[in-house]
Protein backbone atom coordinates (compact mmCIF):
# COMPACT_ATOMS: atom_id res chain seq x y z
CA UNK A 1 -36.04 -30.05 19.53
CA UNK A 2 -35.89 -29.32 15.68
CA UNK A 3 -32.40 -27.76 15.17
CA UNK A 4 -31.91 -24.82 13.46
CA UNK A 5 -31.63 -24.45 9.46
CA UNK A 6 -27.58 -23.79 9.00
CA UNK A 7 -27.37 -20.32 7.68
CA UNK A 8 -24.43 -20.72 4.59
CA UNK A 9 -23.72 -16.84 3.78
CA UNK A 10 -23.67 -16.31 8.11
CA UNK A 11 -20.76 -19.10 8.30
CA UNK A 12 -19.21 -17.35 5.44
CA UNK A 13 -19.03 -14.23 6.76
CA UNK A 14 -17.66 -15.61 10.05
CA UNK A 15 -15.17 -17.24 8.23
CA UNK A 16 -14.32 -13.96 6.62
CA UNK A 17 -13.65 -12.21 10.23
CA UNK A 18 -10.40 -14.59 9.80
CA UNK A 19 -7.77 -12.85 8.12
CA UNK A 20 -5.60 -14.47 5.39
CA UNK A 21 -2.81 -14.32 3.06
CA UNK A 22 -3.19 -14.25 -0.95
CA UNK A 23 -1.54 -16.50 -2.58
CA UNK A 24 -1.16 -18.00 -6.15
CA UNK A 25 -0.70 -21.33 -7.17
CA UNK A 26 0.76 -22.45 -10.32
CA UNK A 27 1.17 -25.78 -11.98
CA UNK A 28 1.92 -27.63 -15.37
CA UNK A 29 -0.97 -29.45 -16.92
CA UNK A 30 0.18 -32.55 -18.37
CA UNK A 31 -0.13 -31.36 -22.13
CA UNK A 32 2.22 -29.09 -21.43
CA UNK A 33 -0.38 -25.78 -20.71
CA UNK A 34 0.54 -23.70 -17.87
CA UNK A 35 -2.43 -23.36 -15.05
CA UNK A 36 -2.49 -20.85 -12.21
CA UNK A 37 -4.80 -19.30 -9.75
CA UNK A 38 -5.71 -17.14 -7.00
CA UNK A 39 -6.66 -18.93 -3.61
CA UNK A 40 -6.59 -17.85 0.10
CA UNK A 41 -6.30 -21.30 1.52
CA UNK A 42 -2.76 -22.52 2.05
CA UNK A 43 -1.05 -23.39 5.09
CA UNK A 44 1.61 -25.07 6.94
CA UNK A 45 1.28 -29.00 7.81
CA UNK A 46 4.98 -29.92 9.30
CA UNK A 47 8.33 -28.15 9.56
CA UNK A 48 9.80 -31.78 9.52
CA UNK A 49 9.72 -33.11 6.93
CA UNK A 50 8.63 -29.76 5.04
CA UNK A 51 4.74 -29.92 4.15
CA UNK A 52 2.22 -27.51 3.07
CA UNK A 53 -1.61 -27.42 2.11
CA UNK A 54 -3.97 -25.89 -0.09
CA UNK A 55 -7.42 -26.20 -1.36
CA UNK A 56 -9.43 -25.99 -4.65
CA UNK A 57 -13.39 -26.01 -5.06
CA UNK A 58 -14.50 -29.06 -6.60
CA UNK A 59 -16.03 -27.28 -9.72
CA UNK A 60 -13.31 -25.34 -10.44
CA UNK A 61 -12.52 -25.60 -14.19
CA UNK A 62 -8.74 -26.58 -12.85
CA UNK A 63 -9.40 -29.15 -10.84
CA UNK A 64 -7.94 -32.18 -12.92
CA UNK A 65 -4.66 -30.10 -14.14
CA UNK A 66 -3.37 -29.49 -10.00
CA UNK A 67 -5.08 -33.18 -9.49
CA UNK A 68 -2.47 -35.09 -12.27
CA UNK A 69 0.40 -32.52 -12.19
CA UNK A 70 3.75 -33.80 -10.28
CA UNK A 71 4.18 -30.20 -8.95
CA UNK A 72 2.95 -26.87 -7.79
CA UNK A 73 3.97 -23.86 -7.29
CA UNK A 74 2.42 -21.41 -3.88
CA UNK A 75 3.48 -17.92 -4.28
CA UNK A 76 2.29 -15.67 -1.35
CA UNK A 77 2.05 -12.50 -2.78
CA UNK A 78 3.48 -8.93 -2.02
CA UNK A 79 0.85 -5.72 -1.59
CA UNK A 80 1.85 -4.52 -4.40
CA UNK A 81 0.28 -7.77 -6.81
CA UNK A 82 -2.88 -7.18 -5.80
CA UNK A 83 -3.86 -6.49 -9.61
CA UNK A 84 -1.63 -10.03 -10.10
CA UNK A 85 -4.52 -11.33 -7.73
CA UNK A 86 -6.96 -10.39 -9.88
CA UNK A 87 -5.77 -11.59 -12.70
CA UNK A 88 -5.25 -14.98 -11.57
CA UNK A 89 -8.39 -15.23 -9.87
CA UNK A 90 -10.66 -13.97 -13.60
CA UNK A 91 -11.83 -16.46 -15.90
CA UNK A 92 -10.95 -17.15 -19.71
CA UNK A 93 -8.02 -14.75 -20.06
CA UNK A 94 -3.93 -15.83 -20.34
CA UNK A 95 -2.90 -15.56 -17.38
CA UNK A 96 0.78 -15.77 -17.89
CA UNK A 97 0.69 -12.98 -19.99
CA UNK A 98 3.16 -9.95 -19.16
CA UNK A 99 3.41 -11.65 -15.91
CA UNK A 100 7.24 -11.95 -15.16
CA UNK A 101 8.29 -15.69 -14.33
CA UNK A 102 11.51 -17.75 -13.04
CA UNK A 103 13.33 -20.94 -14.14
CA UNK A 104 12.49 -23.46 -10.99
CA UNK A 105 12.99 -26.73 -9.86
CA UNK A 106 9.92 -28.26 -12.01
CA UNK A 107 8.27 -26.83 -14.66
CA UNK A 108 5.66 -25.15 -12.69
CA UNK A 109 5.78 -21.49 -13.41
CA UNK A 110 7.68 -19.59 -10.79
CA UNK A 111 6.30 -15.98 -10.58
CA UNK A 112 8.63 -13.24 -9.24
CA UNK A 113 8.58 -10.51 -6.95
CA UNK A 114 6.57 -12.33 -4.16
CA UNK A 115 6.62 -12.75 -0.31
CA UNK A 116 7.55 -16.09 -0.37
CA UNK A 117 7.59 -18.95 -2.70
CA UNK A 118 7.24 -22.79 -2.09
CA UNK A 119 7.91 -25.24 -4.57
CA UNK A 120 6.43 -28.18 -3.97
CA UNK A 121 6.04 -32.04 -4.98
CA UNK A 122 2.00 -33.15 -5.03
CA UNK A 123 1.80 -36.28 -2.48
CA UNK A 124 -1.76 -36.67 -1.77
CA UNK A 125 -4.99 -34.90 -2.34
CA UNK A 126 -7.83 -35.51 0.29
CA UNK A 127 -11.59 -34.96 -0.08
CA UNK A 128 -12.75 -32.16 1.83
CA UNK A 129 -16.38 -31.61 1.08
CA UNK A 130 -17.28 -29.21 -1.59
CA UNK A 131 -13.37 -28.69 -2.05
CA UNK A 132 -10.04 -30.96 -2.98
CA UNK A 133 -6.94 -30.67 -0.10
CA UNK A 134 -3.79 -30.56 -1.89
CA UNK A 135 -0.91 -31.61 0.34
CA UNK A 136 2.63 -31.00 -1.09
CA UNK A 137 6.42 -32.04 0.25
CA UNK A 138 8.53 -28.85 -0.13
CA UNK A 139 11.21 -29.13 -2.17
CA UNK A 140 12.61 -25.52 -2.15
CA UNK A 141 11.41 -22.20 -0.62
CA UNK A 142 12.81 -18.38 -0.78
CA UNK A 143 11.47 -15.21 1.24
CA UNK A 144 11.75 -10.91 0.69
CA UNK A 145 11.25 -8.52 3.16
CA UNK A 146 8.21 -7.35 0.84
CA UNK A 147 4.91 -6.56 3.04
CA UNK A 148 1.98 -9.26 1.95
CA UNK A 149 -0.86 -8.80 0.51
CA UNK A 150 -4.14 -9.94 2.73
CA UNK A 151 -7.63 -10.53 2.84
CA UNK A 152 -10.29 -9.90 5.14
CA UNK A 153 -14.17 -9.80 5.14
CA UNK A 154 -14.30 -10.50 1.41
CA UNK A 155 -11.75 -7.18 0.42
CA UNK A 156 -8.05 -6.65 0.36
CA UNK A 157 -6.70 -5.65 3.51
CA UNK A 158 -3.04 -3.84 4.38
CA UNK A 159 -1.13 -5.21 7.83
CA UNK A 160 0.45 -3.19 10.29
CA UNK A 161 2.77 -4.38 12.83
CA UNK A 162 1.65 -3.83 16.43
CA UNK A 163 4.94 -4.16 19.04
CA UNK A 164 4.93 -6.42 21.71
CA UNK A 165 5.04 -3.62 24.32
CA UNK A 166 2.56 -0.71 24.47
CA UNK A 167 4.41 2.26 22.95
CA UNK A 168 3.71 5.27 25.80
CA UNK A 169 5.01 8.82 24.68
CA UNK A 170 3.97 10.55 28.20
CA UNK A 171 6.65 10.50 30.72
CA UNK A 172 4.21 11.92 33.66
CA UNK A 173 0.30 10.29 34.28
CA UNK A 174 -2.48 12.64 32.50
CA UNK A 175 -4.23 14.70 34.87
CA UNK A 176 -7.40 13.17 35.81
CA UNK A 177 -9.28 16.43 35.36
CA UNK A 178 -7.90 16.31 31.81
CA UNK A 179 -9.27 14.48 28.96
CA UNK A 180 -6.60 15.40 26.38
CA UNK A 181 -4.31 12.43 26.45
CA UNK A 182 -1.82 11.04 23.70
CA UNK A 183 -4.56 8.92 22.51
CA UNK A 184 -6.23 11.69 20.92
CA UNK A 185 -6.09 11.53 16.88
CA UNK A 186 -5.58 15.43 16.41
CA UNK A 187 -2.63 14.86 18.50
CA UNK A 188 -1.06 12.18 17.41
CA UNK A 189 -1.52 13.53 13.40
CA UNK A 190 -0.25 16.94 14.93
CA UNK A 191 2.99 15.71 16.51
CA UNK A 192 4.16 12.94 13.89
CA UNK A 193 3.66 16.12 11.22
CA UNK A 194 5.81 18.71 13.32
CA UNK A 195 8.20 15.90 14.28
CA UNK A 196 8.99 14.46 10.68
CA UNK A 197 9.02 18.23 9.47
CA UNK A 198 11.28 19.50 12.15
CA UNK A 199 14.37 18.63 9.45
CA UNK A 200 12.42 20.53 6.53
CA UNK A 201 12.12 23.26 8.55
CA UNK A 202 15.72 23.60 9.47
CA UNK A 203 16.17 23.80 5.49
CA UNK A 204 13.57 26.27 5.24
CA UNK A 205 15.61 28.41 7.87
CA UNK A 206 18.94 28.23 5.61
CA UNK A 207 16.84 29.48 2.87
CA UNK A 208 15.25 32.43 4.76
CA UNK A 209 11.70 30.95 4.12
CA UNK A 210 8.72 31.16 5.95
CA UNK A 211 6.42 28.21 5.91
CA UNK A 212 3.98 30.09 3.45
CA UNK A 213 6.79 30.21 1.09
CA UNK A 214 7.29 26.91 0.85
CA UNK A 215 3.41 26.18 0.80
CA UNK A 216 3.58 28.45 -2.30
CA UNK A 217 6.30 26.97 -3.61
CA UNK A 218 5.02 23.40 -3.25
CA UNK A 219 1.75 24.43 -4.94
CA UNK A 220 3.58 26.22 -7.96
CA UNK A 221 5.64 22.79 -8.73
CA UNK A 222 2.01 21.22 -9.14
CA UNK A 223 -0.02 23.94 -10.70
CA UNK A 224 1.67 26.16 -12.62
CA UNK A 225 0.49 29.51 -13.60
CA UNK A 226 -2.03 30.71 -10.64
CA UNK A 227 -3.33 33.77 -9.47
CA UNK A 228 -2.86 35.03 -5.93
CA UNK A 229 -6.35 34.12 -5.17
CA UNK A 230 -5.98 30.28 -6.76
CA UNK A 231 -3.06 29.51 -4.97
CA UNK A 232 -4.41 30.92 -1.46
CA UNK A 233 -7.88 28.91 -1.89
CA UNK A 234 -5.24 25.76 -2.20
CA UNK A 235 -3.38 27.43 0.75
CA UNK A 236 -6.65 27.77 3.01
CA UNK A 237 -7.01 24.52 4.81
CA UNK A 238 -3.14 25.09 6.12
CA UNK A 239 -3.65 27.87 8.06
CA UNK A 240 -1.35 29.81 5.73
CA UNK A 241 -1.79 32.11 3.20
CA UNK A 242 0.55 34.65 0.95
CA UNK A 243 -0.16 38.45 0.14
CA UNK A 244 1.70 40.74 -2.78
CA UNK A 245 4.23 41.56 -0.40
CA UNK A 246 5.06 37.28 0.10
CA UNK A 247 5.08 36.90 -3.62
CA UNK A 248 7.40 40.15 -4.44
CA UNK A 249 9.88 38.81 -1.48
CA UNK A 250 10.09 35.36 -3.08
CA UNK A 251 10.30 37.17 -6.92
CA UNK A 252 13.52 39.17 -5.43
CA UNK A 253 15.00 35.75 -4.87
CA UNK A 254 14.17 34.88 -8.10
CA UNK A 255 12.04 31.91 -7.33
CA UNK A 256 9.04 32.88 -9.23
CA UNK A 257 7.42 35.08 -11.68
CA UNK A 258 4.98 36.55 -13.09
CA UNK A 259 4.26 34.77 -16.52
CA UNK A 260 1.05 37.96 -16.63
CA UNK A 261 -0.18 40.46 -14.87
CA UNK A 262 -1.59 38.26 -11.89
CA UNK A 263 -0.09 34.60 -12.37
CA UNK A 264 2.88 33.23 -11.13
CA UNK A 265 5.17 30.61 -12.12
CA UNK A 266 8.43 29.33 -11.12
CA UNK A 267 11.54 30.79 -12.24
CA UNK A 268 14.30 27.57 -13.12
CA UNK A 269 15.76 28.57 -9.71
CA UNK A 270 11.81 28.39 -7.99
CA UNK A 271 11.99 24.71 -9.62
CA UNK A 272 15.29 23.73 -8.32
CA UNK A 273 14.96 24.87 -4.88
CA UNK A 274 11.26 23.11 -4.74
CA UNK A 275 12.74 19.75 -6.14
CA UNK A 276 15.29 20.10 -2.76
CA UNK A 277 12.55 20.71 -0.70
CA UNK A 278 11.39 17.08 -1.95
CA UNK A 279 14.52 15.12 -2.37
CA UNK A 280 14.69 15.97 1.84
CA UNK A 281 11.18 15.06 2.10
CA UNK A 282 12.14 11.42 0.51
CA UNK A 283 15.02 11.21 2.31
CA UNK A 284 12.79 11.38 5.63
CA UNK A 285 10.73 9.30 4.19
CA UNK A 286 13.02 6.85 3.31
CA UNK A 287 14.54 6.82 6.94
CA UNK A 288 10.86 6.02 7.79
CA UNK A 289 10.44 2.98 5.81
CA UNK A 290 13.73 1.91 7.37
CA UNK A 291 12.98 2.15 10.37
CA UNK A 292 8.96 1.22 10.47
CA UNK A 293 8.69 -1.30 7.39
CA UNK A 294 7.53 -0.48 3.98
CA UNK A 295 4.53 -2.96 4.88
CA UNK A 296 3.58 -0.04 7.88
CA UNK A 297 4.56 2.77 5.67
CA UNK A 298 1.98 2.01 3.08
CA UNK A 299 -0.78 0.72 5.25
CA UNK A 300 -0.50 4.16 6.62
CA UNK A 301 -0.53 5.96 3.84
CA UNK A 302 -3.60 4.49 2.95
CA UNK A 303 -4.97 5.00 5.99
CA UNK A 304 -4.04 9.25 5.25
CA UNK A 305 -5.97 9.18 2.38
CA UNK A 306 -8.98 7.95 3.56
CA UNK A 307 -8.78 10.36 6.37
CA UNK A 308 -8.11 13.23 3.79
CA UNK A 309 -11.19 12.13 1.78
CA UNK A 310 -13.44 12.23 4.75
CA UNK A 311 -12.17 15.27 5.90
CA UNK A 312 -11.96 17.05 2.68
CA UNK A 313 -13.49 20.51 3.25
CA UNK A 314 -13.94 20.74 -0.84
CA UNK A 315 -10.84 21.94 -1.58
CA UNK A 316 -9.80 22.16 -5.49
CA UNK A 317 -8.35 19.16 -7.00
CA UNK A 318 -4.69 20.04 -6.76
CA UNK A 319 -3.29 17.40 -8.85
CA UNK A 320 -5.80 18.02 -11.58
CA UNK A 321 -4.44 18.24 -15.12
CA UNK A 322 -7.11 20.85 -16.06
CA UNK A 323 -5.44 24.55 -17.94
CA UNK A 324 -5.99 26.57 -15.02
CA UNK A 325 -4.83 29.26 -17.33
CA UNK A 326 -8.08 29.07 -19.30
């Protein structure tokens, strides 16, 4: 039986399914000229003694720098190098330009900010089909609690930690005539917004404001110089809205005013008060980072913004720099 023709990009995009780290790896050419780049394929080899592996495709342009240099360099990089990534990973530009290096043990460039860092002596290389294996003794190492940077299915990819037990919120079984269960996403958006607003709104109360207020408010800090009916259409998809007699209560506090005869603007007072309102936001969200990892904190804030664009009723660009006043 004839066996079937080996299908490259299929393998490939298996491969892909498995997700990785991004690191780069750096080295010093023997004339002296620094060489670095981009690769997804280091890994552990022994804890004892200390050993680590890479690879290199056999027609990369770098092939004989890493193959005679007496060190190298793996940096696993943080989420926030991705652009670092893709610098390191172009063709025919300097590399080392701008980017912010260390003194190390050799004179491999040490790049900072990263995950992790090995630096490591070259032992052996070994032939592994279309690509060299690189196998290094490590001679020093340092870590960060900064989330890494990963790659999956050919694109860069965020991580989120997933705890060892199932998290359960309910304290009682779900009906079984109900289908409304904690699993639900309009839920779980619903409660984790009232729950890490429940300390805004206790500020909110000490000020005597309503939540339409401090919609308003919010909205003024951004877009100065808005009619009634601009700042409602940005108020819509909150369920909120202000009238004449919202914006005279909040002029009588001296928060805003009119700068004509139907825009508003803050007063300095409006300003002040609305840059509270957001040093307690970042204080809550700083208590959030604490306690779920900056790693989970941005992967989910990504995550909100996708949902945002694909929910996006077409409301106006709020963070537009466009006059409105024209």
């Amino acid at each position: 039986m004839a066996q079937a023709e080996f299908d490259s990009q299929a393998f490939r995009q298996a491969l892909g399914s498995f997700t990785t780290g991004v690191t780069i790896i750096t080295a010093t050419a023997p004339d002296g000229t620094p060489v670095g780049l981009t690769a997804n394929s280091f890994n552990s080899v022994s804890l004892d003694p200390p050993m680590v592996l890479w690879s290199l495709a056999k027609t990369s342009l770098s092939v004989a720098a890493f193959s005679e240099a007496e060190h190298w360099n793996v940096h696993v990089l943080s989420q926030h190098q991705q652009e670092l990534s893709n610098k390191f990973a172009a063709k025919g530009e300097d590399k080392f330009n701008d980017t912010n290096l260390e003194a190390g043990i050799s004179s491999a460039p040490l790049i900072a900010d990263c995950s992790a860092r090995f630096q490591c002596r070259n032992m052996v290389t070994h032939d592994g089909g279309d690509h060299l294996i690189f196998i290094g003794e490590v001679l020093g190492f340092d870590h960060q609690a900064l989330p890494p940077l990963v790659f999956q299915q050919g694109q860069y990819a965020m991580t989120a930690r997933k705890p060892w037990a199932a998290v359960n919120l309910s304290s009682e079984p779900t009906a079984p005539q109900c289908s409304y269960n904690e699993d639900l996403l309009g839920y779980l958006l619903g409660r984790s917004h009232f729950q890490m607003l429940y300390r805004m709104r206790k500020v909110l109360d000490e000020q005597a404001l309503e939540d339409s207020h401090f919609f308003a408010l919010s909205v003024l800090n951004i877009q100065q110089n808005l009619s009634l009916e601009q700042l409602n259409t940005h108020l819509d998809y909150t369920g909120h809205s202000v009238n004449l007699e919202d914006m005279a209560f909040l002029e009588k506090q001296d928060l805003i005013c009119q700068k004509s005869e139907d825009n508003y603007q803050l007063t300095t007072a409006g300003r002040e008060t609305s840059l509270h309102h957001i040093a307690q936001a970042k204080v809550i969200e700083e208590e959030l980072i604490t306690e779920l990892g900056a790693g989970d904190v941005m992967a989910l804030k990504l995550l909100l913004k996708r949902l945002i664009h694909q929910t996006d009723p077409g409301l106006p660009d709020l963070w537009s720099t466009e006059d409105k006043s024209a």
